[in-house]
Protein backbone atom coordinates (compact mmCIF):
# COMPACT_ATOMS: atom_id res chain seq x y z
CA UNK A 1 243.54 -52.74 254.69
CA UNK A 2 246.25 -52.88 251.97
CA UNK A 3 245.76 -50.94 248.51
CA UNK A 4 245.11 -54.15 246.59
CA UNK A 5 242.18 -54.86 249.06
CA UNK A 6 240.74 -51.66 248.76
CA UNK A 7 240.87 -51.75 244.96
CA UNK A 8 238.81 -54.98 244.93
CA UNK A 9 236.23 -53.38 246.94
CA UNK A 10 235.91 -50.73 244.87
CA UNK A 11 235.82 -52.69 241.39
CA UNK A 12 233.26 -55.25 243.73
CA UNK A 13 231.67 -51.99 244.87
CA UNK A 14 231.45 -50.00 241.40
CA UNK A 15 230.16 -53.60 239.84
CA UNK A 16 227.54 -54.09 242.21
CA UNK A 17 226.43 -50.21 241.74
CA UNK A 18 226.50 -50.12 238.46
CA UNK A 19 224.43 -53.01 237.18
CA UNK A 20 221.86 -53.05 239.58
CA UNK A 21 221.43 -48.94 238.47
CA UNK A 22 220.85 -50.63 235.12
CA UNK A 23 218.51 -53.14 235.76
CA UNK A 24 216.79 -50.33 237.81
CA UNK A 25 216.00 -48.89 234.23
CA UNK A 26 213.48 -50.86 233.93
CA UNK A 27 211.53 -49.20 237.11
CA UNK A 28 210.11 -46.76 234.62
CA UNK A 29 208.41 -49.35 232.55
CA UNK A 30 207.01 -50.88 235.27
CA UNK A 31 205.30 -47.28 237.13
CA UNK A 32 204.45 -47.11 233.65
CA UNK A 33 202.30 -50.24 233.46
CA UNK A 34 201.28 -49.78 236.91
CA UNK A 35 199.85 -46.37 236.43
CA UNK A 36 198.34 -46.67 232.71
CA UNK A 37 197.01 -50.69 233.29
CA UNK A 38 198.67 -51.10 230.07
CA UNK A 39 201.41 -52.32 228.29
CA UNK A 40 201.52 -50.02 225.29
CA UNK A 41 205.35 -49.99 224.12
CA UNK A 42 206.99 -51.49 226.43
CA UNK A 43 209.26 -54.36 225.26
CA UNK A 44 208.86 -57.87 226.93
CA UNK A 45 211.68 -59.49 225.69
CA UNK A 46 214.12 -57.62 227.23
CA UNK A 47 212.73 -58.56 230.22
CA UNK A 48 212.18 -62.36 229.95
CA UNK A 49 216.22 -62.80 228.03
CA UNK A 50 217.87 -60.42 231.28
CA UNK A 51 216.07 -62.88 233.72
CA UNK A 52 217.41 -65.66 231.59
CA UNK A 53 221.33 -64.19 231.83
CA UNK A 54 220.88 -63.60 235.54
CA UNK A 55 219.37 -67.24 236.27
CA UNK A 56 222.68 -68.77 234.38
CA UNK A 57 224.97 -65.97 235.97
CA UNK A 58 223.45 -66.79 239.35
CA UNK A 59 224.24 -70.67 239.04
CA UNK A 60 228.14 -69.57 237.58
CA UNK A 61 228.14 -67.44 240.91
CA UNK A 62 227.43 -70.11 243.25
CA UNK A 63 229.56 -72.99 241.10
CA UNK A 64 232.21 -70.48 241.09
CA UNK A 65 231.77 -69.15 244.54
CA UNK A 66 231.86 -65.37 243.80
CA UNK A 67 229.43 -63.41 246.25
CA UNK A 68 228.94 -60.38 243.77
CA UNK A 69 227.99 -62.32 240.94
CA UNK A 70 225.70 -64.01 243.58
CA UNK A 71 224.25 -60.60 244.98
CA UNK A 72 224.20 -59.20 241.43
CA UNK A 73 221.71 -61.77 239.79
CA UNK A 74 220.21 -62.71 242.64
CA UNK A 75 218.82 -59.04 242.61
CA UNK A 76 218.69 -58.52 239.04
CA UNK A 77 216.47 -62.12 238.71
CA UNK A 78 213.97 -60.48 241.50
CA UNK A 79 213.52 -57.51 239.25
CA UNK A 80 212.74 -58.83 236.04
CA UNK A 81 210.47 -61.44 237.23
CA UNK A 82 208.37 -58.68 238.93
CA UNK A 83 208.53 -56.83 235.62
CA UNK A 84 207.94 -60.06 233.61
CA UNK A 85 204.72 -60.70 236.27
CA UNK A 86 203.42 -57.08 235.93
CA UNK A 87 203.55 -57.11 231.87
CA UNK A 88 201.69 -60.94 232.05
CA UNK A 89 199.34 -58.84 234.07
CA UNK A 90 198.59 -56.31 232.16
CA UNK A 91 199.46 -57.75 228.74
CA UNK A 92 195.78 -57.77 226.60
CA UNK A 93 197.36 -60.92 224.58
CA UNK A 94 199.19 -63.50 226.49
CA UNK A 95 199.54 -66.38 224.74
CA UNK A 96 202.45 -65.12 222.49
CA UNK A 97 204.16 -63.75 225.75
CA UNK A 98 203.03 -66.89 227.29
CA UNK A 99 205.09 -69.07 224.51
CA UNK A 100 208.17 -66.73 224.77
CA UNK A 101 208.97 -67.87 228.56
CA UNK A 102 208.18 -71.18 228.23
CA UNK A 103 210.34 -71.67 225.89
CA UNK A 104 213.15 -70.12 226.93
CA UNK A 105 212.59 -71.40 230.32
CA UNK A 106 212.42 -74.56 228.78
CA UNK A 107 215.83 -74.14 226.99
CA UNK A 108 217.21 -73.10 230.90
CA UNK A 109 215.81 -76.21 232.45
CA UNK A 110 217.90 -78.34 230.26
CA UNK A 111 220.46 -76.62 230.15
CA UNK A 112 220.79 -76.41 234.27
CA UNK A 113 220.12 -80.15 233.51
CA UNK A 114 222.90 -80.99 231.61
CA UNK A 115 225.47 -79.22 233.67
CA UNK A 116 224.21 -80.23 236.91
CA UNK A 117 223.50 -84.08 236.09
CA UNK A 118 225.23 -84.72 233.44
CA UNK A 119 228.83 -82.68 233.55
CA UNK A 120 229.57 -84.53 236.83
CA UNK A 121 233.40 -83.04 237.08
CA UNK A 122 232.80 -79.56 239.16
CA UNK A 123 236.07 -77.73 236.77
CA UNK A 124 234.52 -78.91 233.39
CA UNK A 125 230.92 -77.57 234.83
CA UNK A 126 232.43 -74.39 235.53
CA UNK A 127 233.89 -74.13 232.32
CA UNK A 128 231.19 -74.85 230.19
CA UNK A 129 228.85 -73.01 232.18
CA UNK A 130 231.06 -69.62 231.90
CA UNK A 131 231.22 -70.06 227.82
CA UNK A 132 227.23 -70.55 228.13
CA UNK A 133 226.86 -67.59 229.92
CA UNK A 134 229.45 -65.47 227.66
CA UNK A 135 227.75 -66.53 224.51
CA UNK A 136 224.49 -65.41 225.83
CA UNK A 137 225.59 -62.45 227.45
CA UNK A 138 227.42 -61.65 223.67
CA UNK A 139 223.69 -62.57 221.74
CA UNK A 140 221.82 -59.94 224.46
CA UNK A 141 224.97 -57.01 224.07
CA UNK A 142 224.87 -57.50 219.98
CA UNK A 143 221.02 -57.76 219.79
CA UNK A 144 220.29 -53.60 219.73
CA UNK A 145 222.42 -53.61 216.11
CA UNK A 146 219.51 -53.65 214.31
CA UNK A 147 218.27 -50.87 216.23
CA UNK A 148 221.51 -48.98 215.83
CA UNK A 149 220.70 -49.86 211.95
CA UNK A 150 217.54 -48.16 212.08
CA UNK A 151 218.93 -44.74 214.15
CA UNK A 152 221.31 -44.69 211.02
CA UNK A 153 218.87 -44.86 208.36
CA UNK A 154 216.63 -42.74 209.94
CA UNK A 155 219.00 -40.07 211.52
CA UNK A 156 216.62 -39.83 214.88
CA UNK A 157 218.54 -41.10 218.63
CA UNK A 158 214.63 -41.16 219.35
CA UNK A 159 214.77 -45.10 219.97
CA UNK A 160 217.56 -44.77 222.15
CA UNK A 161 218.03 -44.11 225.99
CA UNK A 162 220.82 -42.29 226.95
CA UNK A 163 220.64 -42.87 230.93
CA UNK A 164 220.51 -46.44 229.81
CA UNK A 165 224.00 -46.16 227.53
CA UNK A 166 225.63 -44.35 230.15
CA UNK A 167 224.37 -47.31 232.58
CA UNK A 168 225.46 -50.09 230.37
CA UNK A 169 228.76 -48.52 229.46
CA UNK A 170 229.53 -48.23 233.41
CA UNK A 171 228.39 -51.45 233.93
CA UNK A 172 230.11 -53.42 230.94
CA UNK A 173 233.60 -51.13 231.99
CA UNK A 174 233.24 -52.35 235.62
CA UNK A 175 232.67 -56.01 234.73
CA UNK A 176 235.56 -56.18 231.97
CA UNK A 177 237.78 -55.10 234.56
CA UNK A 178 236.44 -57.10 237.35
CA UNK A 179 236.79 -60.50 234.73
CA UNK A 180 240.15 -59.01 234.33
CA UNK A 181 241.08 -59.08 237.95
CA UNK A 182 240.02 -62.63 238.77
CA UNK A 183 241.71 -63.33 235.16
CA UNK A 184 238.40 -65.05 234.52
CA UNK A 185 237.93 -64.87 230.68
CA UNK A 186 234.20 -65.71 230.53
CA UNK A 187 233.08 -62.71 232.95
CA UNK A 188 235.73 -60.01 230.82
CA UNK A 189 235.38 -61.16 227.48
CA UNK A 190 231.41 -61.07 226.81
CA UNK A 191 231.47 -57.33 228.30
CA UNK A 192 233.64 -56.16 225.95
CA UNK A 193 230.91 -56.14 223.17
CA UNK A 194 228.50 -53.78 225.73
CA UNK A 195 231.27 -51.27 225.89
CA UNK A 196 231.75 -51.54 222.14
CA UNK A 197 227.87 -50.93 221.61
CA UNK A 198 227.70 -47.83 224.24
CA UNK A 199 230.63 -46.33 222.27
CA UNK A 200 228.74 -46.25 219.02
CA UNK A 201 225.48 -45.08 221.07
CA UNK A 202 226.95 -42.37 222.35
CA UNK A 203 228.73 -41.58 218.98
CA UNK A 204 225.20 -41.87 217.30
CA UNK A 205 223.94 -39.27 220.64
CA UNK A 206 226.86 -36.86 219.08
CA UNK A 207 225.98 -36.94 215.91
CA UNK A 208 222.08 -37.13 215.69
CA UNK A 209 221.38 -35.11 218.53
CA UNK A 210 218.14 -34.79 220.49
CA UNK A 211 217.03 -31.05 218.51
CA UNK A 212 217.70 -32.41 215.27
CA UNK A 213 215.50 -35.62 216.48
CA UNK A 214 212.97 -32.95 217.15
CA UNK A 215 213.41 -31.14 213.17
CA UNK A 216 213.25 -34.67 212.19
CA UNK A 217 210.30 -35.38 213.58
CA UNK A 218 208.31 -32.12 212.44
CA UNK A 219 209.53 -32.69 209.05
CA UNK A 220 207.66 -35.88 208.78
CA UNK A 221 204.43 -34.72 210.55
């Protein structure tokens, strides 16, 4: 096999590895609600908007082609519907969660909709399918900035999950490059705000770290 070959396995293989390790986050919250019957603080929306990206990532795949965006979502979709079924299972009050994926379910029907019936040119499809995609990939990478907000004001990491940083940095790295590679702007450039985000985490890890989280804590008990 010639170098060039074996570097596109690798960047296929690292991709594959390194995104389905993050969605595998998420395995926690669901032995969680499995164990405890309960929801408690576990965070449904995260869920429901991942299964979203994956479901429009899945359909670029195909369009496009591309068997490890295909493998990717395919397996990422399976995950967070089983943790979007366990929380609706466990989940005291549904109607609110109930409302949240109907309507953005509703928003992906018509959407699938639009491209498939009414963008009849396959090239144009593909095009304005990838900026979807970006755009909502972007909106889910820039979302935690309130959070990071909050970590500032409060000087406490205690919202944040490393393992999941280190995941998303991998991940976001691995895709940039991979988007890079097939010189396919709409897979590189909505990455780029992930590794941004994972820098500033990991900054914020440095300079609030977990003992002082700890002193921070006991101060306001």
């Amino acid at each position: 096999m010639e170098a060039g070959g074996v570097a596109d396995t690798l960047l296929s293989g690292s991709c594959l590895l390194f995104t389905l390790g993050m969605f595998s986050t998420g395995l926690s919250d669901l032995r969680h609600m499995w164990m405890t019957r309960r929801v408690d603080n576990v965070q449904f929306l995260p869920f429901l908007t991942t299964d979203v990206n994956n479901l429009s990532w899945l359909s670029y795949g195909t369009l496009k082609g591309d068997g490890t965006l295909i493998i990717v979502n395919a397996v990422g979709a399976v995950l967070q519907t089983l943790y979007i079924l366990v929380y609706l299972h466990y989940c005291p009050r549904k109607g609110a969660v109930l409302l949240q994926t109907a309507t953005l379910l509703g928003v992906l029907l018509l959407g699938f909709g639009y491209f498939w019936l009414l963008v009849p040119n396959i090239e144009a499809r593909l095009q304005q399918l990838g900026l979807f995609c970006s755009v909502f990939t972007i909106s889910m990478y820039l979302s935690p900035l309130t959070d990071l907000a909050k970590v500032i004001q409060t000087k406490s990491t205690q919202r944040l999950s490393f393992s999941l940083t280190i995941a998303t940095l991998l991940t976001s790295a691995s895709w940039t490059l991979y988007g890079y590679q097939l010189r396919d702007p709409y897979i590189m450039v909505p990455n780029l705000p992930g590794i941004l985000t994972s820098v500033i985490r990991l900054w914020l890890f440095w300079k609030y770290p977990q003992e002082q989280d700890r002193n921070y804590q006991l101060l306001q008990t």
